[in-house]
Structure formats: C-alpha cells, structure tokens
Protein backbone atom coordinates (compact mmCIF):
# COMPACT_ATOMS: atom_id res chain seq x y z
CA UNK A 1 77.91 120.58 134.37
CA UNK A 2 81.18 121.25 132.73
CA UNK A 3 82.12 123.13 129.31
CA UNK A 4 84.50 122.34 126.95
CA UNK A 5 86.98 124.53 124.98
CA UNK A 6 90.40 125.48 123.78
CA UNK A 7 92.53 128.17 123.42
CA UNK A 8 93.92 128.70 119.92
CA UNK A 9 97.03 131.18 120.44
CA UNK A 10 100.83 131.86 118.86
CA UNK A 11 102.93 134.18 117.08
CA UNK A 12 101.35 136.26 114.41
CA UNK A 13 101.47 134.53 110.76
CA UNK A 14 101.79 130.97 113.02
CA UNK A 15 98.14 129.76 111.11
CA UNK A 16 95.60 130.51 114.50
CA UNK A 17 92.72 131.55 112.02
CA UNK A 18 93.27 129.06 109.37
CA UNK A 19 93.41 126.14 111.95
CA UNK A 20 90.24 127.58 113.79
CA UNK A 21 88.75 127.46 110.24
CA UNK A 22 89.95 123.91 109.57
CA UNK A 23 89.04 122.84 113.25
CA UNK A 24 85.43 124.15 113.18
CA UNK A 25 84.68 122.06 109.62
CA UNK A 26 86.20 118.79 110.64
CA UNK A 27 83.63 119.17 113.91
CA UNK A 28 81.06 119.89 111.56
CA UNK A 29 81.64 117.25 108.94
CA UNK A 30 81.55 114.46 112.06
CA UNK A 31 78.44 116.29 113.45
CA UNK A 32 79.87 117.68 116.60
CA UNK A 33 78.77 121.32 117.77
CA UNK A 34 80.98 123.74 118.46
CA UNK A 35 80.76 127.84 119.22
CA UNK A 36 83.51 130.36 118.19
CA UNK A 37 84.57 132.98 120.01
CA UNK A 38 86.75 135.85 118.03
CA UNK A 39 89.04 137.55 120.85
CA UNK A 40 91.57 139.21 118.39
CA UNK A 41 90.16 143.07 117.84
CA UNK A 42 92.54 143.29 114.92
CA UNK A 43 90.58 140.49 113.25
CA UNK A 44 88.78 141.20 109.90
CA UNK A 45 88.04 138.63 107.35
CA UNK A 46 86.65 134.80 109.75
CA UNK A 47 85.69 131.65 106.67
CA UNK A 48 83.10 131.22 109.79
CA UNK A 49 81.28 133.70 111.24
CA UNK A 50 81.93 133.80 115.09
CA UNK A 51 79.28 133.32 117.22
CA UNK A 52 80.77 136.09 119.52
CA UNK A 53 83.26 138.69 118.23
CA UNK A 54 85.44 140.88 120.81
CA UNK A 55 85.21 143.66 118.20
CA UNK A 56 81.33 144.06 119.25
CA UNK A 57 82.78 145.16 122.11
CA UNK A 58 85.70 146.97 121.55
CA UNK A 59 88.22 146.89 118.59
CA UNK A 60 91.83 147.69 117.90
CA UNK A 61 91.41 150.24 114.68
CA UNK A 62 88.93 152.32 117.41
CA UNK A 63 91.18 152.20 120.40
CA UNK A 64 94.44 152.97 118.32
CA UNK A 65 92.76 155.81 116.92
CA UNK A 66 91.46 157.27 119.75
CA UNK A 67 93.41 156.15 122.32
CA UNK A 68 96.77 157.12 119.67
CA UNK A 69 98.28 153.51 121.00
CA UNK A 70 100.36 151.17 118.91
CA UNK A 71 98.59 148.01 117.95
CA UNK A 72 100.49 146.39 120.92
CA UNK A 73 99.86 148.90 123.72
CA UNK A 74 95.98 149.12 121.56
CA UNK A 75 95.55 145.18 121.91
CA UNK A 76 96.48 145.31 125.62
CA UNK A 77 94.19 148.10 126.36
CA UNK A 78 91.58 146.05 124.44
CA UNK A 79 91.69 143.03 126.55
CA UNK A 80 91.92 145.18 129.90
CA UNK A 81 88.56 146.50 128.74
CA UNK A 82 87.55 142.94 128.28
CA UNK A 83 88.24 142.44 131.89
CA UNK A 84 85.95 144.72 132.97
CA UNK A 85 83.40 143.76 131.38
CA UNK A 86 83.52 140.42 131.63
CA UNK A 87 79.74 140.10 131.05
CA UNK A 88 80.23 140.04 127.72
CA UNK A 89 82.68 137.09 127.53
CA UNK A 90 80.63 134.99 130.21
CA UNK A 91 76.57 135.49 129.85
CA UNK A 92 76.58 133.83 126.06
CA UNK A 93 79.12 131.00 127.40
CA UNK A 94 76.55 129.93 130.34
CA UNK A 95 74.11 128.57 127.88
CA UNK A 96 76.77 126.57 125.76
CA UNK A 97 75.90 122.91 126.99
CA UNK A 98 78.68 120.48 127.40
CA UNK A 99 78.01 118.87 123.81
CA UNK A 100 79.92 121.54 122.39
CA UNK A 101 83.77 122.24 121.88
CA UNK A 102 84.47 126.33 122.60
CA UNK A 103 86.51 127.53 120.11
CA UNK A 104 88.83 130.95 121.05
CA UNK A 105 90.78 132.49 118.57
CA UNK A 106 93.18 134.27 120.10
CA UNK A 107 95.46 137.46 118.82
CA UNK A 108 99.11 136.99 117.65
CA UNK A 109 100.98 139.89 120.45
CA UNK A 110 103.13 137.27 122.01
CA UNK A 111 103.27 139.65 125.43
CA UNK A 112 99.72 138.92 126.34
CA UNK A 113 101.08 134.61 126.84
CA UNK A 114 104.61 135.48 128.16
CA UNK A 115 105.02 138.84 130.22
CA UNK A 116 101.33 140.39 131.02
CA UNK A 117 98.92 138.52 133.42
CA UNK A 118 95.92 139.60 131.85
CA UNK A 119 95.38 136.06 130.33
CA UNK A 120 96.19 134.03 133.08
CA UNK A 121 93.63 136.32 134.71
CA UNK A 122 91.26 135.62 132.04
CA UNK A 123 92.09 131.97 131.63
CA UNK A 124 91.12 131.65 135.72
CA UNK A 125 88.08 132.98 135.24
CA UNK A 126 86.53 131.29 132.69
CA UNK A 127 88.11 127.30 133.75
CA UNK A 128 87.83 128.18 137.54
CA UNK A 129 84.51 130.44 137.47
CA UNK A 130 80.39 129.92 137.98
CA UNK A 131 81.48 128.83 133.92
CA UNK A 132 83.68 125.96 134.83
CA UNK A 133 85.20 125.42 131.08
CA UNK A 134 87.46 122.65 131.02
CA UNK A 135 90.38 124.07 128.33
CA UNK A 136 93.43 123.06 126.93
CA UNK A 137 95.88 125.85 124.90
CA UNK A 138 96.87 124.81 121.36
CA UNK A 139 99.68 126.94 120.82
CA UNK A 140 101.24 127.06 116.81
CA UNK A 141 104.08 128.05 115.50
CA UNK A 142 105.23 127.65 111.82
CA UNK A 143 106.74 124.82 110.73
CA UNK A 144 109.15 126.83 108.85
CA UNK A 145 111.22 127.91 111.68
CA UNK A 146 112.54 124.58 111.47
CA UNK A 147 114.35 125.44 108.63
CA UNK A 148 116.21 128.19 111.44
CA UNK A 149 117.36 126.50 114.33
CA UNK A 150 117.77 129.32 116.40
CA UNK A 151 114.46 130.92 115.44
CA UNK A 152 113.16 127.31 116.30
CA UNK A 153 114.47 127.66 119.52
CA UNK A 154 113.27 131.25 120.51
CA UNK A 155 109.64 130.18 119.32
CA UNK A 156 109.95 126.94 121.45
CA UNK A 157 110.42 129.09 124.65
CA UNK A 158 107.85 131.36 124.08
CA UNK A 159 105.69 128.33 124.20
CA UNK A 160 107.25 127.20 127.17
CA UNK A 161 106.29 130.20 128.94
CA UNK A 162 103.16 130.60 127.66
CA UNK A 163 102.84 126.35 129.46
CA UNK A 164 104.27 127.86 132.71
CA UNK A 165 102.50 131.24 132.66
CA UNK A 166 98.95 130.33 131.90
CA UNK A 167 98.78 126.82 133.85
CA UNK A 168 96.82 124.97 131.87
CA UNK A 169 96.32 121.46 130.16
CA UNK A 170 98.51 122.79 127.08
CA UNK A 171 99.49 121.09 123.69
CA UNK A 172 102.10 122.54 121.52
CA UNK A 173 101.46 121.69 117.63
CA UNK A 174 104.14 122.51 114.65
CA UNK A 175 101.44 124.00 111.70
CA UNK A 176 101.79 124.33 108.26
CA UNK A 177 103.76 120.79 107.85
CA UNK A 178 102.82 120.88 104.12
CA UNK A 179 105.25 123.71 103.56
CA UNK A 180 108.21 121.89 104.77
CA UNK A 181 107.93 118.59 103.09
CA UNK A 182 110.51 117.27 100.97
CA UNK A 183 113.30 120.04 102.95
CA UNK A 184 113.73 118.36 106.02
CA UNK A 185 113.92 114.66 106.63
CA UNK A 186 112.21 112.27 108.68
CA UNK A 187 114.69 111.08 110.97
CA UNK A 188 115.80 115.04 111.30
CA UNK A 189 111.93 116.62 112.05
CA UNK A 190 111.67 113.98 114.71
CA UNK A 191 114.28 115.80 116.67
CA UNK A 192 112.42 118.83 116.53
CA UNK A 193 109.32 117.77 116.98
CA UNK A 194 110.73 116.18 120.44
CA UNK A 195 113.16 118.82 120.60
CA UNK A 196 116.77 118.10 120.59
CA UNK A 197 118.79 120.65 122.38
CA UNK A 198 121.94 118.97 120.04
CA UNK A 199 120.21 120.80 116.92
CA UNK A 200 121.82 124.07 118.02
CA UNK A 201 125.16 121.99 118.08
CA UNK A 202 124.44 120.30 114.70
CA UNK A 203 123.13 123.26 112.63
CA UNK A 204 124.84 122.62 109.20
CA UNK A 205 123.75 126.76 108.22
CA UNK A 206 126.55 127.14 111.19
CA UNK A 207 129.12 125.21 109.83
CA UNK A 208 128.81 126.56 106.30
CA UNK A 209 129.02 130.53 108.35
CA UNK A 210 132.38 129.13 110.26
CA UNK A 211 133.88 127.75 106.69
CA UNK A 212 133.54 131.19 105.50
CA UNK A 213 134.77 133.33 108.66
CA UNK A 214 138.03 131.56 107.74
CA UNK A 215 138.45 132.14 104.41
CA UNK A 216 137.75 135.97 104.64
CA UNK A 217 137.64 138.75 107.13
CA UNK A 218 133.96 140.40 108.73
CA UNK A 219 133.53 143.49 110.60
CA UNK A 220 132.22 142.27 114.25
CA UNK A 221 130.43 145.17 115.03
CA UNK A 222 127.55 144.17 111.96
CA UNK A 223 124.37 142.36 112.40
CA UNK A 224 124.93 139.67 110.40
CA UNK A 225 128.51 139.37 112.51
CA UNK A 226 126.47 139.78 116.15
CA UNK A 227 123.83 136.92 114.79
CA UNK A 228 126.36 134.44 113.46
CA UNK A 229 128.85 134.62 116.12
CA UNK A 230 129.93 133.32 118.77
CA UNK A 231 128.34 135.05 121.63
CA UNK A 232 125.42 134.87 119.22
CA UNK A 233 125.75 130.84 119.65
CA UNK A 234 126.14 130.37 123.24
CA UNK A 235 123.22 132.45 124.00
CA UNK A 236 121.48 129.97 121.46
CA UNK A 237 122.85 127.51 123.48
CA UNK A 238 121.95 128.51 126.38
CA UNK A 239 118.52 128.60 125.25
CA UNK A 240 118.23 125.30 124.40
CA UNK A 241 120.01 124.16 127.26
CA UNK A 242 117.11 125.70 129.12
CA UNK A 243 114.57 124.05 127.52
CA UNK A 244 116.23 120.86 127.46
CA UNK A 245 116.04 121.32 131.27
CA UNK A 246 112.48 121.99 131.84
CA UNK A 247 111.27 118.97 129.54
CA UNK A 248 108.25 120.20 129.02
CA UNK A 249 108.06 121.02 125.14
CA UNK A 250 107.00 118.51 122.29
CA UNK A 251 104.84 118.93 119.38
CA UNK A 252 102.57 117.47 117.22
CA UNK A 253 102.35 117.98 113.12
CA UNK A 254 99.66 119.63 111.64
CA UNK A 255 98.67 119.82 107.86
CA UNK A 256 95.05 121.71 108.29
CA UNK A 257 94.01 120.72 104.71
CA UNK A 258 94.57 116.94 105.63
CA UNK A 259 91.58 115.66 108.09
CA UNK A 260 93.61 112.93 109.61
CA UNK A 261 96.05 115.51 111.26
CA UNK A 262 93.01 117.59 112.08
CA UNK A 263 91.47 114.54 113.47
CA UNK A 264 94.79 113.70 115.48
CA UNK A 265 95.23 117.24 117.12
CA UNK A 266 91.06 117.16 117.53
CA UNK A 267 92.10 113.88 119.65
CA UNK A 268 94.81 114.87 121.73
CA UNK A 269 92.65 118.54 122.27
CA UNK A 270 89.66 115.72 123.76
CA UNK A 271 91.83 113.81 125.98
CA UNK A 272 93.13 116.95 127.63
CA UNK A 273 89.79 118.12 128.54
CA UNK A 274 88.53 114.78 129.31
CA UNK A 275 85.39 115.57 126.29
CA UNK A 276 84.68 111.83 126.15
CA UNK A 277 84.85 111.12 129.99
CA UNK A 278 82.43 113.60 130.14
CA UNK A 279 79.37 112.75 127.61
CA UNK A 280 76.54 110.76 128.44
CA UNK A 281 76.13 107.28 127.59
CA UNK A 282 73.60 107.10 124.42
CA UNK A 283 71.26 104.31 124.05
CA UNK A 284 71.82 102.26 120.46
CA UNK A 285 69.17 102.85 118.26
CA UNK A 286 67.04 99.42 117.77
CA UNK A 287 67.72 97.73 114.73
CA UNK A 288 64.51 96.74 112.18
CA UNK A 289 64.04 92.87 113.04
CA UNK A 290 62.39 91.44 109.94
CA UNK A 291 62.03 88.06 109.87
C-alpha cells in the first residue's frame, strides 16, 4: 500500500508555512485527511498544530546554544540528528493510510536542497523505504522577485537544483501572486512563469541604469557599480542561458487566500503522485426510490 505526500520547501520568507496553512484547510473544507509533519527546528508559531514536530526531537534554539553553531551550521546538525534517528520520522508515518495527503514543512536554509545530501538521503528513504511515500516537492519562491530579473533568475536555479539534486516528481509554484497584481502585466508574467531567458536581455531597470552611466561618471570598484555592470550582466546572462538549456523550470501562480489556485496547485500536487490512480473505487450510495 502506498502513501501520499509532498514536500513543501524554498527560500526563507518564500510563504512555506502560510501555504502549508492554506493547503491543510482547503483539504479539510473538501473532507480529505491529511497529517503534518513540522521539519523546520526554527519553527515557532503553526495556524495548525502538526501532528509531528522535529522540535520534539531536537530544535535549533537548543543546538545553537549548546552546540555555539550558527542557525545554518545549527539546522544542518539538526537534520543529521534526524538521520540517526530516523525512528522518529518513520514509526508515526507507517500507520498513515493512503487516504491521506502527508504534509512536510520544510526549513528555509537553501544548502540543505542545493549543496548537502542530507535530503536527498532523507527523501530516499522515506519514497524508496518499508514507507513507500509517493512525493512530489512544491518548491516557492516569491512572486516579487519578478519585479528583479536577476534575483528572478538566481531563485529559478536554486529550484533547478533542488529538481536535479533531490530526484523527485517536482513542481515549481510562483507564491504570493496577490502582491504583484496590477505591477506586472499579463502578457509579461507569462514569460516568467515559463521563463524567458530574453527577460535578462529586456530588463527595462537595465536600460534606465545604462541611460544614466552616460550622463554621469561611477566609481567601478562600488557595489552598486559591480551589480549593475557589465560583468554583472553577462554572468546574469549566463545564468539564464543555463537554465534556458536545461528546460526544466516552469511555474504555476499561487494566491493562498483564493481556493481556486489552492485547488489548482492541490491538482497538479495529485497528478504527480498519482493520489487518484491510487484510491479505491467507492460504491454510490442508493438513492430513496419513492414512488
């Protein structure tokens, strides 16, 4: 018998908890179990309480204090510790029945999806284990970064190699649409949403920065020289280029207070699983035959 869940992950401030939050109520208002699993230690304040917290086990404030780690090196001893014992993850998830979506809410560190392998590690074990979870990541980031093509850019391949590091059914989702409306247009947020290595090319914020070059003299050697530049612009380049190349990057639009974008992502989250393939047929109740 298989599970079901996904893995809620992204940049810190990218909207993990608050789409957990939304997620978890639009199951409940259609009737649909699910269980949620807390695995940031850093974690405080949940609109839900989680049906299994990582800080039971272990927690960041603890480790930081005794360990004297930063909250980085503190969140990556945290999970190691996790690894160990796994026991704690696994024995509550074997009696979740397949009726139920899993719900992990993950920590913001963007190391633990791009340069350490303790996830992928973790990820393994509970998809490919005696658990047999079917997942699929749902990794945010903030709409807003549309509004900076390059930071667009940078948080497009950290999702990429969060896709290629943790090699899983993966969907990417843009959150936080309703803080965007009315600044970007239609016809221009389809580009990123399908991501347009040209927006690098077409930046207008660019343009305006080149005008101004012209008309008056900068010192190269400051920041805001080195990150409007043009070194500064062919690495941007570059980095589009890249993920132009790999073509594996689109997203979908999420407005958590609206339920038919919760509904939408809730959709897309199913079909990567394979939730519906899965359930067992259910007999129509009998309708009352008065005649």
């Amino acid at each position: 018998m298989s599970k079901f869940g996904t893995l809620v992950m992204g940049p810190a401030g990218a909207g993990k908890s608050t789409f957990c939050t939304g997620l978890i109520q639009h199951l409940q208002n259609n009737k649909r179990p699910c269980f949620y699993v807390n695995l940031d230690p850093a974690a405080e304040d949940f609109a839900f309480e989680p049906d299994l917290d990582i800080k039971d086990l272990i927690s960041l404030e603890d480790v930081m204090e005794e360990m004297s780690l930063g909250p980085n090196g503190g969140l990556i001893y945290c999970f190691e510790f996790l690894m160990e014992n796994l026991d704690f993850l696994t024995d509550p998830l074997e009696e979740v029945t397949e009726d139920y979506l899993i719900v992990f809410d993950m920590p913001g560190q963007i190391e633990l999806y791009t340069h350490v392998p303790i996830l992928p590690d973790l990820v393994k074990t509970l998809m490919h284990g005696s658990l047999n979870i079917r997942m699929c990541a749902a990794y945010l980031l903030e709409a807003t970064f549309v509004v900076d093509r390059p930071k667009f850019f940078s948080g497009t391949l950290s999702a990429m190699s969060a896709m290629l590091m943790l090699e899983m059914p993966h969907i990417n989702i843009l959150s936080k649409m309703d803080l965007v409306k009315g600044q970007v247009a239609k016809r221009e947020l389809k580009r990123f949403v399908q991501v347009d290595a040209d927006l690098i090319e077409d930046d207008p914020s660019r343009k305006t920065t080149d005008e101004e070059d012209n008309r008056k003299y900068r010192d190269p050697a400051t920041t805001e020289s080195l990150m409007s530049g043009s070194a500064f612009h062919k690495l941007n380049k570059a980095v589009a280029q890249l993920i132009d190349d790999f073509s594996m990057v689109s997203y979908l639009k999420l407005d958590v207070q609206d339920e038919d974008s919760l509904g939408a992502v809730l959709s897309y989250i199913d079909d990567a699983i394979q939730f519906h393939e899965a359930q067992e047929p259910k007999e129509p109740k009998e309708a009352d035959m008065d005649e």
